[in-house]
C-alpha atoms as a PDB file:
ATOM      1  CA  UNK A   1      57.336  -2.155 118.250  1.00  0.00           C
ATOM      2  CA  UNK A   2      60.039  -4.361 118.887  1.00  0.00           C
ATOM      3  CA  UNK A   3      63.400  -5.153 116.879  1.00  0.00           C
ATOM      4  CA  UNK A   4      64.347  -8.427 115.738  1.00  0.00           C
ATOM      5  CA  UNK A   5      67.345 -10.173 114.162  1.00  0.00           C
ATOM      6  CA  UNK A   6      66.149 -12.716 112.017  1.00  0.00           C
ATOM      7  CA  UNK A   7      68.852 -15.898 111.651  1.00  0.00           C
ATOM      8  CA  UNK A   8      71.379 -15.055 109.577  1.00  0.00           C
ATOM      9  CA  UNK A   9      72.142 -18.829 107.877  1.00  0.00           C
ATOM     10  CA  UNK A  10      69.536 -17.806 105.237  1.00  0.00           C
ATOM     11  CA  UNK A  11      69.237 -14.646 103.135  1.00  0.00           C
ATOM     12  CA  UNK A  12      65.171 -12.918 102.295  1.00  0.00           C
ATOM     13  CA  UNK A  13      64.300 -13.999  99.305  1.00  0.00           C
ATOM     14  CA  UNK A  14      62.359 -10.757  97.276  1.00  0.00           C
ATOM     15  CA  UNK A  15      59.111 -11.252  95.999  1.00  0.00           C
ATOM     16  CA  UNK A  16      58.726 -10.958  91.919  1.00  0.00           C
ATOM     17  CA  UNK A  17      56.217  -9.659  89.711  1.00  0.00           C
ATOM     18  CA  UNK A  18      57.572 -10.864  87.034  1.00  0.00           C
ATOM     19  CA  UNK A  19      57.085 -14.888  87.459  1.00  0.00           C
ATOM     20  CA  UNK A  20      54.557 -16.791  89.609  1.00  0.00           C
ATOM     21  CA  UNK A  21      56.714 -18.363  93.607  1.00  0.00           C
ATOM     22  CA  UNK A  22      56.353 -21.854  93.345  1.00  0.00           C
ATOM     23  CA  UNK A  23      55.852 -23.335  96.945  1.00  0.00           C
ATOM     24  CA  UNK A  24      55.544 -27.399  98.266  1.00  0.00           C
ATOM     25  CA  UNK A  25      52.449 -27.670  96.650  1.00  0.00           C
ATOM     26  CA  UNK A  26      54.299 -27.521  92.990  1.00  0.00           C
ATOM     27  CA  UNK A  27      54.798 -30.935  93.427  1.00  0.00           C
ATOM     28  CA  UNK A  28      51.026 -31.673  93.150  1.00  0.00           C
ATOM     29  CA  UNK A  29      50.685 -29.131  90.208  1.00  0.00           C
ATOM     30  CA  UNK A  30      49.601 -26.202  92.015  1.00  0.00           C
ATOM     31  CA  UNK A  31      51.207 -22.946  91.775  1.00  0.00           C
ATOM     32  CA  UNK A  32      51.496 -20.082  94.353  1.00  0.00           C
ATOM     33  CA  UNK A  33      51.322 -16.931  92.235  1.00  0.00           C
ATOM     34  CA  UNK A  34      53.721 -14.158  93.621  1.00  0.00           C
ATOM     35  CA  UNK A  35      52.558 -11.292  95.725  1.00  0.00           C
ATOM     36  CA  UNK A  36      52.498  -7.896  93.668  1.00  0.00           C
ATOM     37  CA  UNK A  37      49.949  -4.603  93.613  1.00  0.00           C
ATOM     38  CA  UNK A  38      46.310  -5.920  94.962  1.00  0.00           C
ATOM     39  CA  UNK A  39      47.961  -9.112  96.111  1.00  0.00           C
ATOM     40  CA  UNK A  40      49.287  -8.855  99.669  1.00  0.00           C
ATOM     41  CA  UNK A  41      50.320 -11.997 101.136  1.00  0.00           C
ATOM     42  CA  UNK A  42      49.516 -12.177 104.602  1.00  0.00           C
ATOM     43  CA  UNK A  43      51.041 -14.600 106.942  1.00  0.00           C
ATOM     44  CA  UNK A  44      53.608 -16.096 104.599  1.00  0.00           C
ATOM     45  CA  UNK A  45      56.977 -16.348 105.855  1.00  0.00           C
ATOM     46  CA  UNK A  46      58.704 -16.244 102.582  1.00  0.00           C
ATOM     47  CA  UNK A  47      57.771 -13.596 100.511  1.00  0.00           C
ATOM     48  CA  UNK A  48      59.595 -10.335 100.761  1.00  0.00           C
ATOM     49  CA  UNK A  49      58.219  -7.225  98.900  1.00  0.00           C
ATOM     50  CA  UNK A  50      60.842  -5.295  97.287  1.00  0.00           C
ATOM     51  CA  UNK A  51      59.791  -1.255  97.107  1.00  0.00           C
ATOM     52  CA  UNK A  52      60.120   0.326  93.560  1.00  0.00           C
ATOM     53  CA  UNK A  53      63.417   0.152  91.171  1.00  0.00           C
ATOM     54  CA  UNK A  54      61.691   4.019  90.588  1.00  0.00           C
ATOM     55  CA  UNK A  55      62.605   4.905  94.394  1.00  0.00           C
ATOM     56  CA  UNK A  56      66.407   4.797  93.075  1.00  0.00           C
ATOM     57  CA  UNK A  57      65.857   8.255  91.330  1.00  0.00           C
ATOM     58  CA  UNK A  58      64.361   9.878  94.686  1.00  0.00           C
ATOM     59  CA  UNK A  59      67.350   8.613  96.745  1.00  0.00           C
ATOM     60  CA  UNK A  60      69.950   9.844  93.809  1.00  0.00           C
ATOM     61  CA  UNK A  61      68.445  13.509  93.076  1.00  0.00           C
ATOM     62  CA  UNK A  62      67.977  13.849  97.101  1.00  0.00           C
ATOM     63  CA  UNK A  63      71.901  12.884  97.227  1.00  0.00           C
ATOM     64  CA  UNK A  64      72.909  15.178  94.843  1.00  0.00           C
ATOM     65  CA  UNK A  65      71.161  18.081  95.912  1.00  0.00           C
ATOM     66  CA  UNK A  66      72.240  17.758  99.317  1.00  0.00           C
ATOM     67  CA  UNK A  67      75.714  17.277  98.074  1.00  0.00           C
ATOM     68  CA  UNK A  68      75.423  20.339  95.432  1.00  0.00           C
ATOM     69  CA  UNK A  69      74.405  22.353  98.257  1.00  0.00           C
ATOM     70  CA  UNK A  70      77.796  21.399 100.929  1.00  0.00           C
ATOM     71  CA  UNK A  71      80.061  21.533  98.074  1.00  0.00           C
ATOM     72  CA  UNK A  72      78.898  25.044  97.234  1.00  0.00           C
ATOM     73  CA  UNK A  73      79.243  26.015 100.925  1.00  0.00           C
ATOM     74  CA  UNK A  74      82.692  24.660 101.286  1.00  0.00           C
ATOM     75  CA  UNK A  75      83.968  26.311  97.845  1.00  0.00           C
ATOM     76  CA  UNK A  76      82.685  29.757  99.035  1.00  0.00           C
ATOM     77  CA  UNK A  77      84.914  29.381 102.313  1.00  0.00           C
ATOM     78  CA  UNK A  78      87.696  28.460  99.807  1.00  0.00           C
ATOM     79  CA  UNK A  79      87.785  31.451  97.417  1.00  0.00           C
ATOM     80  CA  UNK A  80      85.836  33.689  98.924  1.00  0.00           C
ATOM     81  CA  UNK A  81      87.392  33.193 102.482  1.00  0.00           C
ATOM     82  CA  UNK A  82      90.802  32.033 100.860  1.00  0.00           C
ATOM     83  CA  UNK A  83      90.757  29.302 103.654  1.00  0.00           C
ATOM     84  CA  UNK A  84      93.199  26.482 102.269  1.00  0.00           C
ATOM     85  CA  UNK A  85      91.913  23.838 104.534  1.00  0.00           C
ATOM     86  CA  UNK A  86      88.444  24.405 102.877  1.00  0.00           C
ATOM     87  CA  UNK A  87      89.338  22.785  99.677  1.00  0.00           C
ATOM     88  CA  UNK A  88      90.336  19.248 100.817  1.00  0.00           C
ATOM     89  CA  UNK A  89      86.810  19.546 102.752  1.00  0.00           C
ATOM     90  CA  UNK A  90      85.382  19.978  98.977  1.00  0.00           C
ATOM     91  CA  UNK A  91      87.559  17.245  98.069  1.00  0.00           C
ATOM     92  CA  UNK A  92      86.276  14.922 100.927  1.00  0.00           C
ATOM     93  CA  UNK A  93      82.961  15.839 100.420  1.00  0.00           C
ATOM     94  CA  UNK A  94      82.824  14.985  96.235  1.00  0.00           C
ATOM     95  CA  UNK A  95      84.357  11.704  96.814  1.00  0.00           C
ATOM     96  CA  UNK A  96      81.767  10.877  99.982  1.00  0.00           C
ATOM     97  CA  UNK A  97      78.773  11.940  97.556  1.00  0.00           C
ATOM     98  CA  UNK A  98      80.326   9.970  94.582  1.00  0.00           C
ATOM     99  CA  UNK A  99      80.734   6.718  96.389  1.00  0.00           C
ATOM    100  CA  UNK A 100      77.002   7.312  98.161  1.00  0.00           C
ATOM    101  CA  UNK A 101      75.548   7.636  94.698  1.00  0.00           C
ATOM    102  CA  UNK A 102      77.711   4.436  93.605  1.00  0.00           C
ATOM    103  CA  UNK A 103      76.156   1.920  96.568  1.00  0.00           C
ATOM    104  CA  UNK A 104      72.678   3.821  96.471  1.00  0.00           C
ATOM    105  CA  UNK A 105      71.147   0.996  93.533  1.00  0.00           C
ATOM    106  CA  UNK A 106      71.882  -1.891  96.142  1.00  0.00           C
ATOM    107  CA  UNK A 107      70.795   0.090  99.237  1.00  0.00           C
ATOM    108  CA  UNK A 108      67.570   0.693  97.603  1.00  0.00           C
ATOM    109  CA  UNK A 109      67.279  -2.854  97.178  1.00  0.00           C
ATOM    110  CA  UNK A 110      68.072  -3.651 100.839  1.00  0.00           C
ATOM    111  CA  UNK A 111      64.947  -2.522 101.674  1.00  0.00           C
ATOM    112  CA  UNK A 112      62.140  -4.505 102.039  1.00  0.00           C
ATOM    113  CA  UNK A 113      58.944  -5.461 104.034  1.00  0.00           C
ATOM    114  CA  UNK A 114      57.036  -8.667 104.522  1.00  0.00           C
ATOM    115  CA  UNK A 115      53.607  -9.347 106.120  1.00  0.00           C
ATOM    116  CA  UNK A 116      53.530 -12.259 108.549  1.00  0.00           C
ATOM    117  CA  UNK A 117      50.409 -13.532 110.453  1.00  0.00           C
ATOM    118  CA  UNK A 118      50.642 -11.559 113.598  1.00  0.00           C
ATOM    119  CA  UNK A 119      53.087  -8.286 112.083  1.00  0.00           C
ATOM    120  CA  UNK A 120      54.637  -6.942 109.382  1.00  0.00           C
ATOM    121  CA  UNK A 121      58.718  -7.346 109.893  1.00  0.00           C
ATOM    122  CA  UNK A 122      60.528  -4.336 107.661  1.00  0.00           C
ATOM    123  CA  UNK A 123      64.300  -4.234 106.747  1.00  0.00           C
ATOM    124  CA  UNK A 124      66.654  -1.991 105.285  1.00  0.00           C
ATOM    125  CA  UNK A 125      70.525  -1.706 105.313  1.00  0.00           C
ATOM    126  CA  UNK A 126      73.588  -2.791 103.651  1.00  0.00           C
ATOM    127  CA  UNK A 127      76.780  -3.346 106.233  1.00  0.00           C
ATOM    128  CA  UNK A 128      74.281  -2.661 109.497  1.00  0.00           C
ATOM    129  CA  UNK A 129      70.744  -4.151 108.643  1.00  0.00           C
ATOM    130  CA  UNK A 130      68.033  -3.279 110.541  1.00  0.00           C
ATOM    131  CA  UNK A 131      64.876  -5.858 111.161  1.00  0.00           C
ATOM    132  CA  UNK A 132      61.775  -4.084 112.472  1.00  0.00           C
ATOM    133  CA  UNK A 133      58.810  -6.047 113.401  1.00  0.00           C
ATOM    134  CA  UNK A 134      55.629  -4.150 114.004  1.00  0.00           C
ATOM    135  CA  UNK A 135      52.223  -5.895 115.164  1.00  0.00           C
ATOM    136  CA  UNK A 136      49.414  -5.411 114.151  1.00  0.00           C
ATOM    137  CA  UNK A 137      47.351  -4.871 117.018  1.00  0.00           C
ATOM    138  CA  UNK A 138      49.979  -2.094 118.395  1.00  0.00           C
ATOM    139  CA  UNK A 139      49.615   0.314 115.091  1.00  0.00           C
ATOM    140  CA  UNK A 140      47.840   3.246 115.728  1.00  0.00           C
ATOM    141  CA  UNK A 141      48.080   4.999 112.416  1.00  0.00           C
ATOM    142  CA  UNK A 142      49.211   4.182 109.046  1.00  0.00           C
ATOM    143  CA  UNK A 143      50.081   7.465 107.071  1.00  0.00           C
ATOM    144  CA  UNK A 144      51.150   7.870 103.818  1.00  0.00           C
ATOM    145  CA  UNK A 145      53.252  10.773 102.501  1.00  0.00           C
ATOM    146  CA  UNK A 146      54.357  11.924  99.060  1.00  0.00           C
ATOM    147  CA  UNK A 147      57.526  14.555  97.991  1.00  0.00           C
ATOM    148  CA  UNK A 148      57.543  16.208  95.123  1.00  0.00           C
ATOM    149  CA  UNK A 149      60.072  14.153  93.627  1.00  0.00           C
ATOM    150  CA  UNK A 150      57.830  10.867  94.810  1.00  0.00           C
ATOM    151  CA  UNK A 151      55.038  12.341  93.192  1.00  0.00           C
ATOM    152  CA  UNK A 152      56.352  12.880  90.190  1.00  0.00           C
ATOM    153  CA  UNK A 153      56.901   9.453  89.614  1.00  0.00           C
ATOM    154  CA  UNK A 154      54.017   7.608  91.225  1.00  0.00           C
ATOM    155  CA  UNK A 155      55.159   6.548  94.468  1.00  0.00           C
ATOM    156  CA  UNK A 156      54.656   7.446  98.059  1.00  0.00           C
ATOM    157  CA  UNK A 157      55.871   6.190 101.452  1.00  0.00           C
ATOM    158  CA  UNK A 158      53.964   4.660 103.954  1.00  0.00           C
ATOM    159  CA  UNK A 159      54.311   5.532 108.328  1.00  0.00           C
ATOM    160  CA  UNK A 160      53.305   3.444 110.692  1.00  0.00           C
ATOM    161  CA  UNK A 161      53.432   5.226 114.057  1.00  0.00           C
ATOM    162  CA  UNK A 162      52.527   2.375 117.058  1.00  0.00           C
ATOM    163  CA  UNK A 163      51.551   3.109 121.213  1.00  0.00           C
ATOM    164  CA  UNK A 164      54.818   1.994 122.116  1.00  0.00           C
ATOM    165  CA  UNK A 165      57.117   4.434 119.913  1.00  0.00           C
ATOM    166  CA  UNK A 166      57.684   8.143 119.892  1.00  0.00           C
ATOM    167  CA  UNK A 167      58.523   7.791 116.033  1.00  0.00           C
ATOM    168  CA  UNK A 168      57.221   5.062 113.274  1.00  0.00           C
ATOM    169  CA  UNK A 169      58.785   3.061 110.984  1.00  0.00           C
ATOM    170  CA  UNK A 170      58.242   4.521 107.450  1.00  0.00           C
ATOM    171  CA  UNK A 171      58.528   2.220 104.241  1.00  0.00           C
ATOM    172  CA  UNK A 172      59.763   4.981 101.266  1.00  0.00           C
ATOM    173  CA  UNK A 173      59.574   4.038  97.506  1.00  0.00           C
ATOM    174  CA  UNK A 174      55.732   2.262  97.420  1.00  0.00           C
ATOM    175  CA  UNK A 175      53.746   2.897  94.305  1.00  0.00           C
ATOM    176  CA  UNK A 176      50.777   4.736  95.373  1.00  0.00           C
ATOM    177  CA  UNK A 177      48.414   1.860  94.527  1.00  0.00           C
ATOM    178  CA  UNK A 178      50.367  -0.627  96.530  1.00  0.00           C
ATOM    179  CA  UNK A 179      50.786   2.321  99.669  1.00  0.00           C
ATOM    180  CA  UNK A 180      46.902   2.702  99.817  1.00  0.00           C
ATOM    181  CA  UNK A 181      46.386  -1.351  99.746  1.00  0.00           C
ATOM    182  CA  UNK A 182      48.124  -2.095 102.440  1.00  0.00           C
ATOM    183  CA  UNK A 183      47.202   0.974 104.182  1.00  0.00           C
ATOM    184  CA  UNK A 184      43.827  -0.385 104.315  1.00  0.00           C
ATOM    185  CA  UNK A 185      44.679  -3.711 104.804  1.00  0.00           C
ATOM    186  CA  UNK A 186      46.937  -2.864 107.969  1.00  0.00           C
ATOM    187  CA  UNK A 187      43.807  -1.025 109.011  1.00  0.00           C
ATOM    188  CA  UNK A 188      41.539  -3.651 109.393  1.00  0.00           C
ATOM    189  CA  UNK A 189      44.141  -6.174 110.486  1.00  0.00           C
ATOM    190  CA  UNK A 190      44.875  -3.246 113.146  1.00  0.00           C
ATOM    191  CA  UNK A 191      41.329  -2.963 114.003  1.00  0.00           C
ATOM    192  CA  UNK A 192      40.320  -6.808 113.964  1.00  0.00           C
ATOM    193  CA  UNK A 193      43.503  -7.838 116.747  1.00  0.00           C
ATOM    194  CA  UNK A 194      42.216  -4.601 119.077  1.00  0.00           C
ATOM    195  CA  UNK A 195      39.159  -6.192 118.766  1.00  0.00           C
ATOM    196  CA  UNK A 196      40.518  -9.717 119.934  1.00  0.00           C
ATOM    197  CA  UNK A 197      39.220 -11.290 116.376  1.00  0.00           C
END
């Protein structure tokens, strides 16, 4: 698994569901339509898959637990342990949570993977992106995973764990049709580069 910066004079351009890509070969009157659920595009370089608007509420309730749970801890120190320095901690931590929540709808959209002819190149980030490219012929498992909160509403994450790395890359927010697609797609791509095809 190696990590690549892709050039930065051009921005992804997200894959749709909504209306059909229109490639060169609109010209002629042929349309290209867009990849979506049961429609993996393989191999072309300008379709981005976008992971589910849904995956916004995971990322949200997971924020505000976690910040329920430090606020409460930093309020006990303050009035149970009268410690004054305690309360601009709570203070701190509110306004980190509140901002987090704020950017989450445009980090969730960050994120994104697209499948290429030789590896599937993943991305995520706002400020610091991160471009991970992962061929095919180095995964050695594709595993997909579900939370409760996932679960609930349809979706699941999918972990690709490769010879070369201690720990995968994992794409969250998938709906669980689209996660066991290209789980079994990456599967036989896996299988047919090992097997020099």
């Amino acid at each position: 698994m190696s990590e690549s910066t892709p050039e930065p004079a051009s921005e992804p351009r997200f894959e749709s569901t909504a209306e059909p890509t229109v490639d060169a070969a609109h010209s002629a009157g042929t349309q290209k339509p867009a990849a979506g659920p049961g429609r993996l595009d393989v191999g072309d370089p300008t379709v981005w898959h976008r992971v589910s608007p849904k995956y916004l509420v995971v990322e949200v309730v997971g924020t505000l637990i976690g910040g329920l749970l430090f606020c409460a801890g930093a309020a006990a120190v303050w009035l149970l342990g009268e410690q004054q320095w305690a309360l601009w901690v709570l203070i701190a931590l509110i306004v980190i949570f509140l901002v987090s929540i704020v950017i989450e709808p445009r980090r969730v959209r960050s994120i994104g993977y697209q499948l290429r002819g030789d590896d599937l190149l993943f991305r995520r980030g706002i400020m610091f992106q991160r471009f991970v490219s992962v061929p095919y012929g180095r995964m050695q498992l594709v595993d997909i995973t579900r939370s409760p909160i996932a679960r609930a509403l349809g979706l699941a994450e999918l972990k690709f764990v490769t010879a070369a790395a201690a720990t995968g890359v994992v794409i969250p927010g998938l709906p669980l049709e689209e996660a066991e697609q290209l789980r079994d797609r990456l599967v036989a791509l896996a299988e047919s580069r090992r097997a020099g095809l």
